[in-house]
PDB file of N, CA and C in Angstrom:
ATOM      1  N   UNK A   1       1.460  -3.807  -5.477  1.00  0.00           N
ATOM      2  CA  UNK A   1       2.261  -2.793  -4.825  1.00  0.00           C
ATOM      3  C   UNK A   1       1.429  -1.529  -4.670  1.00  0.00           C
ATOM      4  N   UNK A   2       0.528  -1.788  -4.460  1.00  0.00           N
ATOM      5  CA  UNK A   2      -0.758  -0.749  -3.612  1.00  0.00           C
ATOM      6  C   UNK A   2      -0.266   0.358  -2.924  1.00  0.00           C
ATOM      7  N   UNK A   3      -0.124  -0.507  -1.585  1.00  0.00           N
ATOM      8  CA  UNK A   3       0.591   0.557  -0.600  1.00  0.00           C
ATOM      9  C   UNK A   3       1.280   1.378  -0.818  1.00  0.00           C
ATOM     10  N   UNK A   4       2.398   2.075  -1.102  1.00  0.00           N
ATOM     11  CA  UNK A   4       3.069   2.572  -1.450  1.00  0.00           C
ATOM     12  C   UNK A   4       2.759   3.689  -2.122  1.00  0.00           C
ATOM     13  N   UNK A   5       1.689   3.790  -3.003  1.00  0.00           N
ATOM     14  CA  UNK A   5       0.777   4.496  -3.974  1.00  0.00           C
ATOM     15  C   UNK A   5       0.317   5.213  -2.911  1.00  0.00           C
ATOM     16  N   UNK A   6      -0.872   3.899  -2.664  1.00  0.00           N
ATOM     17  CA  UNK A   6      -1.840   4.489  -1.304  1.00  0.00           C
ATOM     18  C   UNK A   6      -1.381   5.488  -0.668  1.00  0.00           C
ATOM     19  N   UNK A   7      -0.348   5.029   0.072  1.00  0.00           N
ATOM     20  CA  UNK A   7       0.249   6.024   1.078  1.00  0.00           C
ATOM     21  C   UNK A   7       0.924   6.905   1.058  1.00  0.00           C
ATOM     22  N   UNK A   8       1.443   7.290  -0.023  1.00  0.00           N
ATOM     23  CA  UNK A   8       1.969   8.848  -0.816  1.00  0.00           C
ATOM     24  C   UNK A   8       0.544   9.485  -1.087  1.00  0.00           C
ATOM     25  N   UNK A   9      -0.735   9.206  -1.304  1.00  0.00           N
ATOM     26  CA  UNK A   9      -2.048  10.021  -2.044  1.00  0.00           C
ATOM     27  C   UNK A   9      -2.525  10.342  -0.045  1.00  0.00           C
ATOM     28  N   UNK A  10      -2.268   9.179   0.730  1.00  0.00           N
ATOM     29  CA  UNK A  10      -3.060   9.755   2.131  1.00  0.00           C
ATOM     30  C   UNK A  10      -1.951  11.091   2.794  1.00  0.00           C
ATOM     31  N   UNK A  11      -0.570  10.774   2.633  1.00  0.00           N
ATOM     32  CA  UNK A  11       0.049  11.634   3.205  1.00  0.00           C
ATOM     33  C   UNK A  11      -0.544  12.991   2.152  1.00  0.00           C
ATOM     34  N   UNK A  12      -0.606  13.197   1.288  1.00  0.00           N
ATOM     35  CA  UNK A  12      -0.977  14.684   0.532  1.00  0.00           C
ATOM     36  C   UNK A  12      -2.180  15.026   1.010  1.00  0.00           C
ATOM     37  N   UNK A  13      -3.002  14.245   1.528  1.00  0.00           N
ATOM     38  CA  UNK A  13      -4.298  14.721   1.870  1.00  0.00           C
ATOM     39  C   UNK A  13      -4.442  15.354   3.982  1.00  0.00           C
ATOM     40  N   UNK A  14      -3.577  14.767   4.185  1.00  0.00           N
ATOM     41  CA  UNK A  14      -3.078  14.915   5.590  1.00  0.00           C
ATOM     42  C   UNK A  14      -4.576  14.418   6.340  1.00  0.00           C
ATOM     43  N   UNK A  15      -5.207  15.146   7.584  1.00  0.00           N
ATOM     44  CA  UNK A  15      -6.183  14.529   7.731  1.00  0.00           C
ATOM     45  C   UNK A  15      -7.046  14.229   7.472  1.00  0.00           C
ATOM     46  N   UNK A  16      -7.754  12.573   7.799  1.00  0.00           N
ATOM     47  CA  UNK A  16      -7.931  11.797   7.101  1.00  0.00           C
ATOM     48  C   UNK A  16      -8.061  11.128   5.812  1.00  0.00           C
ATOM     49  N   UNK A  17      -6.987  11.127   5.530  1.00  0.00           N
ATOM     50  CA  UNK A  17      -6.393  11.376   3.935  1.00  0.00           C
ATOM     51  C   UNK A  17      -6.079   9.083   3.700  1.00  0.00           C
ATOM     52  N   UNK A  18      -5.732   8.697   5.605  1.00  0.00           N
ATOM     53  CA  UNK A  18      -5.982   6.901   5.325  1.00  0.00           C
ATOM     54  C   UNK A  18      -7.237   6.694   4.865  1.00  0.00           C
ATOM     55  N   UNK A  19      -8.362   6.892   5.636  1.00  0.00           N
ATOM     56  CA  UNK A  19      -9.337   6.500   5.601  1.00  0.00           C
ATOM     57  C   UNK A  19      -9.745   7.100   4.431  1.00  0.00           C
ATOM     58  N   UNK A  20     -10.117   8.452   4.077  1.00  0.00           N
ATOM     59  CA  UNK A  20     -10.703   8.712   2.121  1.00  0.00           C
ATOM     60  C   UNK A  20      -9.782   7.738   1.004  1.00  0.00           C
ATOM     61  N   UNK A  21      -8.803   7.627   1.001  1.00  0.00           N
ATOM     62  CA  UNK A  21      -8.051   6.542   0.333  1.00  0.00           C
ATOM     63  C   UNK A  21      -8.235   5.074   0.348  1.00  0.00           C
ATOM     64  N   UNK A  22      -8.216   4.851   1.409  1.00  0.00           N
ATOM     65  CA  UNK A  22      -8.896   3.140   2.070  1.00  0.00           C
ATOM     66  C   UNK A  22     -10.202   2.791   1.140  1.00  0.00           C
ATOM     67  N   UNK A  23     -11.039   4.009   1.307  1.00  0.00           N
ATOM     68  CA  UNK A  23     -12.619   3.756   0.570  1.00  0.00           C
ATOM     69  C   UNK A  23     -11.899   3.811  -0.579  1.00  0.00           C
ATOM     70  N   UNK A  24     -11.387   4.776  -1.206  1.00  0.00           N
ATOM     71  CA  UNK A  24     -11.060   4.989  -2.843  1.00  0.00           C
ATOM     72  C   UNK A  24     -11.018   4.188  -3.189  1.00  0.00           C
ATOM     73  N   UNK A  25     -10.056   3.678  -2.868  1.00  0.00           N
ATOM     74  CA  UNK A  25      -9.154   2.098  -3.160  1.00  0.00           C
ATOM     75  C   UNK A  25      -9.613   0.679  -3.262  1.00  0.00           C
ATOM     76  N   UNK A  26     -10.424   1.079  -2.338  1.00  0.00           N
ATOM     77  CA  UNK A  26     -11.012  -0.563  -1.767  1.00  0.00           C
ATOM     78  C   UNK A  26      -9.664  -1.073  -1.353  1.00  0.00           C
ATOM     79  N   UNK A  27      -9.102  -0.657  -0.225  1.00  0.00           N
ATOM     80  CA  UNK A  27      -7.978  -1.323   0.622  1.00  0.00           C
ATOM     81  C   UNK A  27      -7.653  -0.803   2.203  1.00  0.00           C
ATOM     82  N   UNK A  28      -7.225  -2.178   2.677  1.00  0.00           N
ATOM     83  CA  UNK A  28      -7.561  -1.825   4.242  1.00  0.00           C
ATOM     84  C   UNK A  28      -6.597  -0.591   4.465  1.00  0.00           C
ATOM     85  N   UNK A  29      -7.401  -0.176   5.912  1.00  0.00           N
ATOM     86  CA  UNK A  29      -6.176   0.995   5.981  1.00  0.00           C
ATOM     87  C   UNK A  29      -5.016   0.694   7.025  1.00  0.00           C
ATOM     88  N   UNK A  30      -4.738  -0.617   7.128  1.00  0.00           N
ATOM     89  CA  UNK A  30      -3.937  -1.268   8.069  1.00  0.00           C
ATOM     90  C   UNK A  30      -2.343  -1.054   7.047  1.00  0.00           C
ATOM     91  N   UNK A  31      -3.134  -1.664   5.515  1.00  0.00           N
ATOM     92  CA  UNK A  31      -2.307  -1.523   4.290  1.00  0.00           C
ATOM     93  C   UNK A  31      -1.847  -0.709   3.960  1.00  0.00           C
ATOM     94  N   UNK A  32      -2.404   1.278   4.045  1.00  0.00           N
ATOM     95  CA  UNK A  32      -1.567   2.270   3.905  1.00  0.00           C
ATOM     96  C   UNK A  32      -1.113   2.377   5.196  1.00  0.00           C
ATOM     97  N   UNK A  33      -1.258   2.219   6.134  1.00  0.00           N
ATOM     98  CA  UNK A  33      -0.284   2.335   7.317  1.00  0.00           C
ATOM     99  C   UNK A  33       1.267   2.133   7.093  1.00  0.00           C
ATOM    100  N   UNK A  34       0.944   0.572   6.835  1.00  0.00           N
ATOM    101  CA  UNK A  34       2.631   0.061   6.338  1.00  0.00           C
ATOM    102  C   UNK A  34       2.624   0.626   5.274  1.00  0.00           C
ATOM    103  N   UNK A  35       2.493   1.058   4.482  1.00  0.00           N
ATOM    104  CA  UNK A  35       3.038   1.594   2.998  1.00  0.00           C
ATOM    105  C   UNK A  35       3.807   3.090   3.738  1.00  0.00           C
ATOM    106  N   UNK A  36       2.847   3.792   4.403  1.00  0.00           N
ATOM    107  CA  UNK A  36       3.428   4.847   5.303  1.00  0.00           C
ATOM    108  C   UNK A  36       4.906   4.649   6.055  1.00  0.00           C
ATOM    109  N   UNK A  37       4.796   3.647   7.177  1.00  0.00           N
ATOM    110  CA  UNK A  37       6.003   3.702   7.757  1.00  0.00           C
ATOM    111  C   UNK A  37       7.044   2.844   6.954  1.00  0.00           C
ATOM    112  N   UNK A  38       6.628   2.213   5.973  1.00  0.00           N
ATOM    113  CA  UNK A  38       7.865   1.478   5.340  1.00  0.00           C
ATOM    114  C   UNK A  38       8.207   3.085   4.596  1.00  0.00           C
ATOM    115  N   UNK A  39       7.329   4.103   3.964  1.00  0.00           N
ATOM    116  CA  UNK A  39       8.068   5.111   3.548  1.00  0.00           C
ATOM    117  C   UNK A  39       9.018   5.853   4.329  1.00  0.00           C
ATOM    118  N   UNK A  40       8.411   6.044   5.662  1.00  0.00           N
ATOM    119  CA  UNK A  40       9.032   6.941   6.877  1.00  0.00           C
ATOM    120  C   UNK A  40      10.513   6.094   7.304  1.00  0.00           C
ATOM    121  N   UNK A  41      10.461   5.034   6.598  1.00  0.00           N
ATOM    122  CA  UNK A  41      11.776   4.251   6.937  1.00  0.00           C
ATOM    123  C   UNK A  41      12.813   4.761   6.115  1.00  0.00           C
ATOM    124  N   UNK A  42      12.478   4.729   5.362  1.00  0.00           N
ATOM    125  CA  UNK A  42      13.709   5.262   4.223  1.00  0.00           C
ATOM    126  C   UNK A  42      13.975   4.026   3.598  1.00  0.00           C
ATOM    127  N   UNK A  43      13.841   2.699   3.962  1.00  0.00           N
ATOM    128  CA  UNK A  43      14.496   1.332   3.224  1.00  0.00           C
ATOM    129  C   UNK A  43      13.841   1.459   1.471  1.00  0.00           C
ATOM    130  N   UNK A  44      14.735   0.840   1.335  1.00  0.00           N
ATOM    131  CA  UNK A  44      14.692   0.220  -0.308  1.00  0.00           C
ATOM    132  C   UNK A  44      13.418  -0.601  -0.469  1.00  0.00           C
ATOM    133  N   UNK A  45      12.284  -0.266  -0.895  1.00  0.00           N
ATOM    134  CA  UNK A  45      10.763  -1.708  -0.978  1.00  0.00           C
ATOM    135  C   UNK A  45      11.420  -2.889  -1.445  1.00  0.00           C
ATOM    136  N   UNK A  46      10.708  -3.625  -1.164  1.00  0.00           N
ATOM    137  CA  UNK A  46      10.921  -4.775  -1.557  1.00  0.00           C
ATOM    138  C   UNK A  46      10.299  -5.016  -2.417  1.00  0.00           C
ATOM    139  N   UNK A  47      10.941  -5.296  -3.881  1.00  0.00           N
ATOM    140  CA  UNK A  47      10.122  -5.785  -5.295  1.00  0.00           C
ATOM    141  C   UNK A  47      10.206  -6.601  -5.684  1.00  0.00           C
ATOM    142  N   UNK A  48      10.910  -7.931  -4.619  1.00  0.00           N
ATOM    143  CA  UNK A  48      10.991  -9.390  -5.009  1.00  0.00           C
ATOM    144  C   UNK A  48       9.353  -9.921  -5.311  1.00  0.00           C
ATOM    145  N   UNK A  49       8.892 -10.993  -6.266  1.00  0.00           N
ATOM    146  CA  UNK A  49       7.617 -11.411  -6.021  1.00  0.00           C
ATOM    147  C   UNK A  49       7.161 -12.064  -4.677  1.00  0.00           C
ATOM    148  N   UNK A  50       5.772 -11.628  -4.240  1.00  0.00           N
ATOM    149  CA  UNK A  50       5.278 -11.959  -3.142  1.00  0.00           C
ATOM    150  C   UNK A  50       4.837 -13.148  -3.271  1.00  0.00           C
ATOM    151  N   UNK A  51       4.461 -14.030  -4.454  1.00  0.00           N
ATOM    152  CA  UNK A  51       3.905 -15.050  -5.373  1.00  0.00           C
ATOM    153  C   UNK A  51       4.708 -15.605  -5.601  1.00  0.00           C
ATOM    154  N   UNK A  52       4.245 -16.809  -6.514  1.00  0.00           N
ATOM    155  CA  UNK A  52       5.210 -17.352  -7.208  1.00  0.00           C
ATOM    156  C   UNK A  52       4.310 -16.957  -8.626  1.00  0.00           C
ATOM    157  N   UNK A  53       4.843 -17.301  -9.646  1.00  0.00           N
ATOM    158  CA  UNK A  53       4.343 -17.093 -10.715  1.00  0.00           C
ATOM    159  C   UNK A  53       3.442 -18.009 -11.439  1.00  0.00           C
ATOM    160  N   UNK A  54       2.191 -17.838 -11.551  1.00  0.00           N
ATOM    161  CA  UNK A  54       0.989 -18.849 -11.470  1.00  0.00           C
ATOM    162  C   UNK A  54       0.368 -19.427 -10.461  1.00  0.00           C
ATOM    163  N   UNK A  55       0.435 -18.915  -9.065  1.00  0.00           N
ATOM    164  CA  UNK A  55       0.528 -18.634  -7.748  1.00  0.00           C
ATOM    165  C   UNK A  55      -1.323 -18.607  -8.006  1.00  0.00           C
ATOM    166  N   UNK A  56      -2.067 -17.892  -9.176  1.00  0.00           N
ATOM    167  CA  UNK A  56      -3.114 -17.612  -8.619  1.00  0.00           C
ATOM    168  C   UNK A  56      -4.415 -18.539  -8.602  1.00  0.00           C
ATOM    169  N   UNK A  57      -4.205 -19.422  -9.246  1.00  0.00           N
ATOM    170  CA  UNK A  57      -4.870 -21.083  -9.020  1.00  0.00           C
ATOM    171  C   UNK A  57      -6.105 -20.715 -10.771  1.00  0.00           C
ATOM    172  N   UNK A  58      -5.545 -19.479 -11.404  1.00  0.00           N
ATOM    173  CA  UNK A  58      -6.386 -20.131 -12.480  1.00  0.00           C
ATOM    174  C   UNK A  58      -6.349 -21.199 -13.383  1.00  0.00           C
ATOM    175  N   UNK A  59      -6.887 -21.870 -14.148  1.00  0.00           N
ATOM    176  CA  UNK A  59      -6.811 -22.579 -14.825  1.00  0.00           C
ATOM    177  C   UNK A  59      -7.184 -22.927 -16.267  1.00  0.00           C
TER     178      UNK A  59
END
């Protein structure tokens, strides 16, 4: 749940506040985009798992 983070630290920085964050992060800035307009939405995030649990193939 990156985004969301992300994109509250780019909005405080205003311009280019995606892109210095994107590097910070090591995350695309396609990813604070949506973290952005899902904020500008006002909706409730979604905190269902994106996974399943053990989803990540270790072994």
């Amino acid at each position: 749940m990156k985004a969301p983070y992300a994109a509250v630290e780019a909005l405080k920085l205003e311009h280019g506040g995606i892109s210095f964050i994107s590097r910070l992060l090591g995350c695309d800035p396609k990813t604070i985009s949506r973290g952005i307009a899902e904020l500008e939405s006002g909706e409730q995030p979604n905190t269902a798992r994106q996974r399943k649990k053990g989803a990540d193939g270790k072994l």
